[in-house]
Protein backbone atom coordinates (compact mmCIF):
# COMPACT_ATOMS: atom_id res chain seq x y z
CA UNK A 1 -47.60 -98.97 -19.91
CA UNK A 2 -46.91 -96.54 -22.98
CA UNK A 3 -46.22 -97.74 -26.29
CA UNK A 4 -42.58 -98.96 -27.08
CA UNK A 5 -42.62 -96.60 -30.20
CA UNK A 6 -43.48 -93.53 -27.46
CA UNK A 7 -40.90 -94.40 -25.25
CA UNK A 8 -38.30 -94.29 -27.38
CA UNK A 9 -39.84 -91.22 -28.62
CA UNK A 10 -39.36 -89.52 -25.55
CA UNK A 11 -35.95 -91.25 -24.98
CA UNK A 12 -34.93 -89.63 -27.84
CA UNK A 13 -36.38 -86.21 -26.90
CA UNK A 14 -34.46 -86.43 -23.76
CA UNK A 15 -31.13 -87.50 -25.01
CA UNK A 16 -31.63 -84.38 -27.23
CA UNK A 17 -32.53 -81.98 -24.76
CA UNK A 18 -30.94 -82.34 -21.70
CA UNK A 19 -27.30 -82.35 -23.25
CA UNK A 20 -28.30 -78.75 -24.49
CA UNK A 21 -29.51 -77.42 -20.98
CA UNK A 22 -26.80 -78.51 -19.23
CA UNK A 23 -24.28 -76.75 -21.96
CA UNK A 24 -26.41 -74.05 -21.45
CA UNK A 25 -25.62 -74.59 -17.78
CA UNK A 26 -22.35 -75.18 -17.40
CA UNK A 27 -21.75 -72.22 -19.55
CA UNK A 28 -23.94 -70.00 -17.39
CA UNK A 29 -21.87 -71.30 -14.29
CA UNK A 30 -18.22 -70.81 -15.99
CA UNK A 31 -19.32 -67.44 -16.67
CA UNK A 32 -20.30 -66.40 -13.23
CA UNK A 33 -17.06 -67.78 -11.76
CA UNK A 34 -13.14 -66.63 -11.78
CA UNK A 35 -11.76 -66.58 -15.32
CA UNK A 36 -8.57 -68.33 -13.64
CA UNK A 37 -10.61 -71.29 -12.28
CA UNK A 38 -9.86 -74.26 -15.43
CA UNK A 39 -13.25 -76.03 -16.47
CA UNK A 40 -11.67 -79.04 -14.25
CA UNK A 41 -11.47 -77.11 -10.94
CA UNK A 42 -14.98 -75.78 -11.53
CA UNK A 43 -16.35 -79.66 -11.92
CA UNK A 44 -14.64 -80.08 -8.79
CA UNK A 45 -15.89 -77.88 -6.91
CA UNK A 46 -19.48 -78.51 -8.04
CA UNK A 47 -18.69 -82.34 -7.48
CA UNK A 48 -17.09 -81.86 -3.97
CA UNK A 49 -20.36 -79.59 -3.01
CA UNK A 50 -22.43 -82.70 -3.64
CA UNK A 51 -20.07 -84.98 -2.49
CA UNK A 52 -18.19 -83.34 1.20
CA UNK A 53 -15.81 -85.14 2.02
CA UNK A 54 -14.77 -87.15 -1.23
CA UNK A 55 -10.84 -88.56 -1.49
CA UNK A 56 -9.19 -87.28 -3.77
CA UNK A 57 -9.33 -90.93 -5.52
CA UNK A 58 -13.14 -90.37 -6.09
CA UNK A 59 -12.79 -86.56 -7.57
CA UNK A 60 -9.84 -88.58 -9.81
CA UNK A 61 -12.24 -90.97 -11.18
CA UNK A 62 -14.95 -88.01 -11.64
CA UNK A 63 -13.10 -86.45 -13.90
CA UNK A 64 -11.64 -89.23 -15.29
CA UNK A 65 -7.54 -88.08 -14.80
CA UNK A 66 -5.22 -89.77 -13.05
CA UNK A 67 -4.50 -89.03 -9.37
CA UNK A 68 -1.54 -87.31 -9.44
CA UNK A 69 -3.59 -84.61 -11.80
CA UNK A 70 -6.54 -84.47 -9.52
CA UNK A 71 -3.83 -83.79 -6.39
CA UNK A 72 -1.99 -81.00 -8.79
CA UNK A 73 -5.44 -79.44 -9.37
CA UNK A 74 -7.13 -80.25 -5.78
CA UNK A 75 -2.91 -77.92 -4.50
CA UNK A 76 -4.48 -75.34 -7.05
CA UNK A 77 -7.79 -75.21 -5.56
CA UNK A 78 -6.45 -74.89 -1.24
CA UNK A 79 -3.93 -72.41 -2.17
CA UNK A 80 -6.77 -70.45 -3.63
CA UNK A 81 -8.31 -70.84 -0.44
CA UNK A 82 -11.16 -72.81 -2.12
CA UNK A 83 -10.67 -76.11 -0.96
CA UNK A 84 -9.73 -77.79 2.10
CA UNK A 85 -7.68 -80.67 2.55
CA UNK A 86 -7.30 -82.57 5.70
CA UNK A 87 -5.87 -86.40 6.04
CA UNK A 88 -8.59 -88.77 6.79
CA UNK A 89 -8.90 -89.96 11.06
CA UNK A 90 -8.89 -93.35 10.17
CA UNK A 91 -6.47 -93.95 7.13
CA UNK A 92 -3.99 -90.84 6.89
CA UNK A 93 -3.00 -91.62 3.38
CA UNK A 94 -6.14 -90.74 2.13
CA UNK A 95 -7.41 -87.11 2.11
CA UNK A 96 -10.71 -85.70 2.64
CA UNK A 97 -11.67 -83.00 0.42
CA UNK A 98 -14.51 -80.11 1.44
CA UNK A 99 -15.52 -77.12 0.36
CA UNK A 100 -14.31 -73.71 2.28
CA UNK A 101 -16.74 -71.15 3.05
CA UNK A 102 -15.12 -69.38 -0.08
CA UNK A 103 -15.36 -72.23 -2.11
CA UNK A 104 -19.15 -72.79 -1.72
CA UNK A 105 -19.81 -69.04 -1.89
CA UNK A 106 -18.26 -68.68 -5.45
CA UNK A 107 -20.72 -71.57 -6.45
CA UNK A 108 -23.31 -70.29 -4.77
CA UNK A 109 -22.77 -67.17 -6.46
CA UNK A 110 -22.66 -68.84 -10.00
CA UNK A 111 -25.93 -71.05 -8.69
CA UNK A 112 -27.95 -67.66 -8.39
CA UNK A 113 -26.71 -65.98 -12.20
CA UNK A 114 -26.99 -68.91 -13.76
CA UNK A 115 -30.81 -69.26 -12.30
CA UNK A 116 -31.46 -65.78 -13.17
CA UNK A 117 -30.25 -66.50 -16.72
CA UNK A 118 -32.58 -69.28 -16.89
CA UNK A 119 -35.47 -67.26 -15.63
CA UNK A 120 -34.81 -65.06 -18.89
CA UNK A 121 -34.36 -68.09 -21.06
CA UNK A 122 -37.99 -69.46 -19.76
CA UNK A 123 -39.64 -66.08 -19.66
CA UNK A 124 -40.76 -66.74 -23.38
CA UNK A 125 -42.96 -69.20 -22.35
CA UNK A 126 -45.96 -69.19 -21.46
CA UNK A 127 -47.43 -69.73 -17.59
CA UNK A 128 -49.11 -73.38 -19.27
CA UNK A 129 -45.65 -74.42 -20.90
CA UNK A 130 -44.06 -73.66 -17.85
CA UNK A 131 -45.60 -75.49 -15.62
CA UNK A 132 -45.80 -78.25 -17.81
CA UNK A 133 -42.07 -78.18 -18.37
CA UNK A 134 -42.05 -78.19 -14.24
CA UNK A 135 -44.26 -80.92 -14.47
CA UNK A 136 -41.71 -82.99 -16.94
CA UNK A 137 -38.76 -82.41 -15.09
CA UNK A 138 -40.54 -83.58 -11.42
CA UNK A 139 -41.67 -87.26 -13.46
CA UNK A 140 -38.00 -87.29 -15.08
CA UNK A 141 -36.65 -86.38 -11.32
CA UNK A 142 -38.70 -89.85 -10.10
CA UNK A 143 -38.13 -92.38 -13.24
CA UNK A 144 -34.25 -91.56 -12.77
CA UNK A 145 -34.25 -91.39 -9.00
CA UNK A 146 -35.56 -94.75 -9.32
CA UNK A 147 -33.36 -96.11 -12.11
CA UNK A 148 -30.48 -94.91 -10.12
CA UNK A 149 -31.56 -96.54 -7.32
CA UNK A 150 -32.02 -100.20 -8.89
CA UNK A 151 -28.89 -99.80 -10.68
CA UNK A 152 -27.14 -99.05 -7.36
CA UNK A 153 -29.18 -102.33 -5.68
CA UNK A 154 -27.88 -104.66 -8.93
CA UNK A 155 -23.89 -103.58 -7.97
């Protein structure tokens, strides 16, 4: 096992870096996208293309607003024709959110220019850094994967 001192090292590397690539991101992604869509409706589409079929409860608590802001935003988002919103089969008081063919095509859309505009950032590299930084971010993928999943077994 690695030093403590290391670890933290590299705990503190992280913590630095990773809040900087995903503003770099999330910029990236706001930019490719409608200037009408709010920073909130853009986190919930992203969230509701991870998560199909999420209530509008659980995009609430993603975003950490109350319901009855998540429902005004969700109206927002169908009239746009970017999300649908069906009542769940089994508990019609409940709604099940998705993504419509519109909806995952704008992200889609903002997926591709933002990856191209990451491609630029990491063209100053060279072909050793960048497969090391590939290499980093497939052993962060697996220590968090597996984090995640002991956290998730302790609930």
């Amino acid at each position: 096992m690695p030093e403590t001192a290391d670890l933290e090292q590299c705990a503190q590397a992280i913590m630095e870096v990773v809040p900087l690539a995903m503003h770099f991101i999330r910029t990236q992604m706001r930019r490719h996208v409608s200037p009408a869509l709010s920073v909130p409706q853009f986190r919930t589409l992203t969230y509701l293309n991870r998560h199909a079929g999420a209530s509008l409860s659980e995009v609430a608590d993603h975003l950490g607003v109350t319901p009855a802001t998540a429902s005004t935003m969700v109206d927002r988002l169908v009239q746009n024709g970017l999300v649908d919103r069906v009542a769940a089969p089994d508990e019609r008081r409940r709604s099940v959110l998705t993504l419509t063919e519109a909806g995952a095509g704008l992200l889609k859309s903002a997926r591709e220019a933002t990856r191209r505009r990451m491609v630029q950032a990491l063209s100053q590299l060279s072909p050793r850094e960048v497969a090391a930084v590939a290499d980093a971010m497939s052993l962060l993928h697996s220590a968090f994967r597996e984090a995640a999943a002991r956290e998730s077994d302790d609930k």
